[in-house]
C-alpha atoms as a PDB file:
ATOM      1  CA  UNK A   1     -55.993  62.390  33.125  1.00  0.00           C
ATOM      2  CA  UNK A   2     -54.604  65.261  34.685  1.00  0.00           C
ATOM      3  CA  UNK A   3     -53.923  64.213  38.414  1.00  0.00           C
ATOM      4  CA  UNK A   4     -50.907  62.032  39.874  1.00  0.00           C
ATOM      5  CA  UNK A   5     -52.438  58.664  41.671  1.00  0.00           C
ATOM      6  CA  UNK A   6     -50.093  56.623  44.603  1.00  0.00           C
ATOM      7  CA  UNK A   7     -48.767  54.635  41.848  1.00  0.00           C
ATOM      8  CA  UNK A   8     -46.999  57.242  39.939  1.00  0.00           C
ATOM      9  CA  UNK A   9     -45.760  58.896  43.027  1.00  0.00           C
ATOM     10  CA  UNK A  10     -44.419  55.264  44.405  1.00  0.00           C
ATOM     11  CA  UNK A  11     -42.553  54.949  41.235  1.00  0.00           C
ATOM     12  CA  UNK A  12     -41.309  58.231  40.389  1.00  0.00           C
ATOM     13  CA  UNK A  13     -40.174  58.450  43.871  1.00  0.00           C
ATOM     14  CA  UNK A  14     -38.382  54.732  42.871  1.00  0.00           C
ATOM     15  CA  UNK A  15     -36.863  56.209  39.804  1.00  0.00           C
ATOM     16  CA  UNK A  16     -35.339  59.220  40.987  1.00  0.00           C
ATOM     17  CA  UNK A  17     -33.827  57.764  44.072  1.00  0.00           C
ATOM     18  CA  UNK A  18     -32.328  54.947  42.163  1.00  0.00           C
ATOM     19  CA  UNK A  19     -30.942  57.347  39.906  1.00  0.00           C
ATOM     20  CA  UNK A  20     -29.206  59.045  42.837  1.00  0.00           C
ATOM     21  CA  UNK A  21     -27.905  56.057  43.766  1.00  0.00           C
ATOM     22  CA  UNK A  22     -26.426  54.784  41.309  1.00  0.00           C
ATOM     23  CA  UNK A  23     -25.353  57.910  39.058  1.00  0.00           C
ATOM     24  CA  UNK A  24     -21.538  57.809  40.413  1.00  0.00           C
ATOM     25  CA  UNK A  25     -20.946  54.534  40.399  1.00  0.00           C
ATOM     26  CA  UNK A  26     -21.446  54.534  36.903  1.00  0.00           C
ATOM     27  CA  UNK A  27     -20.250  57.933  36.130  1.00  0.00           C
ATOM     28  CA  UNK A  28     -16.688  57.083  37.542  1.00  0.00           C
ATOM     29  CA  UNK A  29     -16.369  53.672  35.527  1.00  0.00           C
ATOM     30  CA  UNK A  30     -17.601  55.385  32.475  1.00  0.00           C
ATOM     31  CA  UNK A  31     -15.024  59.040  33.044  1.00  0.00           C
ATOM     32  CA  UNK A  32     -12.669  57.425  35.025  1.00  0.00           C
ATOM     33  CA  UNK A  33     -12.855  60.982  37.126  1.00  0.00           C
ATOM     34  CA  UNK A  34     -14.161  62.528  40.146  1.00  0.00           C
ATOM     35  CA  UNK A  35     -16.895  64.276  38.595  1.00  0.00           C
ATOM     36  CA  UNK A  36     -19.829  62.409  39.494  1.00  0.00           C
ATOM     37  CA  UNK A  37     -21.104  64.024  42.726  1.00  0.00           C
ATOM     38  CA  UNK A  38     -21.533  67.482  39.855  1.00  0.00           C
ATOM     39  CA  UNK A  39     -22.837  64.983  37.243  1.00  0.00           C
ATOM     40  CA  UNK A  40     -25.597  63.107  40.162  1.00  0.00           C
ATOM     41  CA  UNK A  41     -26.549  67.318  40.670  1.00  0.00           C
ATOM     42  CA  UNK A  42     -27.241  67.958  37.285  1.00  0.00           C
ATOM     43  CA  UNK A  43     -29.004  65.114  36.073  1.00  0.00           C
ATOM     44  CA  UNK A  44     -31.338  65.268  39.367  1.00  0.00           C
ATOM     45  CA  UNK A  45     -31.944  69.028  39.248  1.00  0.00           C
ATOM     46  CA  UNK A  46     -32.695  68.743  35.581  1.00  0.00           C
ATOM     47  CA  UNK A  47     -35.295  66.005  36.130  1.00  0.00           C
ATOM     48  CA  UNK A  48     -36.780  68.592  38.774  1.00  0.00           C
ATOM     49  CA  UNK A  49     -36.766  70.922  36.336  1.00  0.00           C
ATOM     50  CA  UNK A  50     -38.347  69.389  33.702  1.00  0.00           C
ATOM     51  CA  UNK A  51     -41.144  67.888  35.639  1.00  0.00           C
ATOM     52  CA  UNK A  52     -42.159  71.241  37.088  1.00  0.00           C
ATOM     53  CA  UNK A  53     -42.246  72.729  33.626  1.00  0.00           C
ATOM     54  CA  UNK A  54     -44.316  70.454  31.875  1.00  0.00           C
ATOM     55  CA  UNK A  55     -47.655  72.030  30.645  1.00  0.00           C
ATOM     56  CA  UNK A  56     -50.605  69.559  29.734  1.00  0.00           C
ATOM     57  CA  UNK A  57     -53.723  70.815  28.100  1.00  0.00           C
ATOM     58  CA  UNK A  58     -56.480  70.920  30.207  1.00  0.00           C
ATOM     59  CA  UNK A  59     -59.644  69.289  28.329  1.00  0.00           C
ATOM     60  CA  UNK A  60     -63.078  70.295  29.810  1.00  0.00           C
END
């Protein structure tokens, strides 16, 4: 299966933007600093990344 249907969309969409959310909430509990807002940046720019770079084999 090479395409994206609704469904993955709908909950990638769900994951990432829960992950935005709650990133420096936890981030300042865990460091007990103001880094979060960099941390939320990274960790959401590196799932970008790593989705766009994915390669799949296409079977014919």
């Amino acid at each position: 299966m090479n395409k994206a249907a609704i469904l993955h969309v709908v909950v990638g969409t769900f994951l990432f933007q829960s992950i935005l959310a709650m990133t420096p909430s936890v981030i300042n509990s865990v460091l007990k600093t103001d880094m979060s807002e960099v941390i939320r940046i990274l960790i959401s720019n590196g799932m970008i990344i790593y989705a766009l770079t994915r390669k799949t084999k296409v079977t014919k």
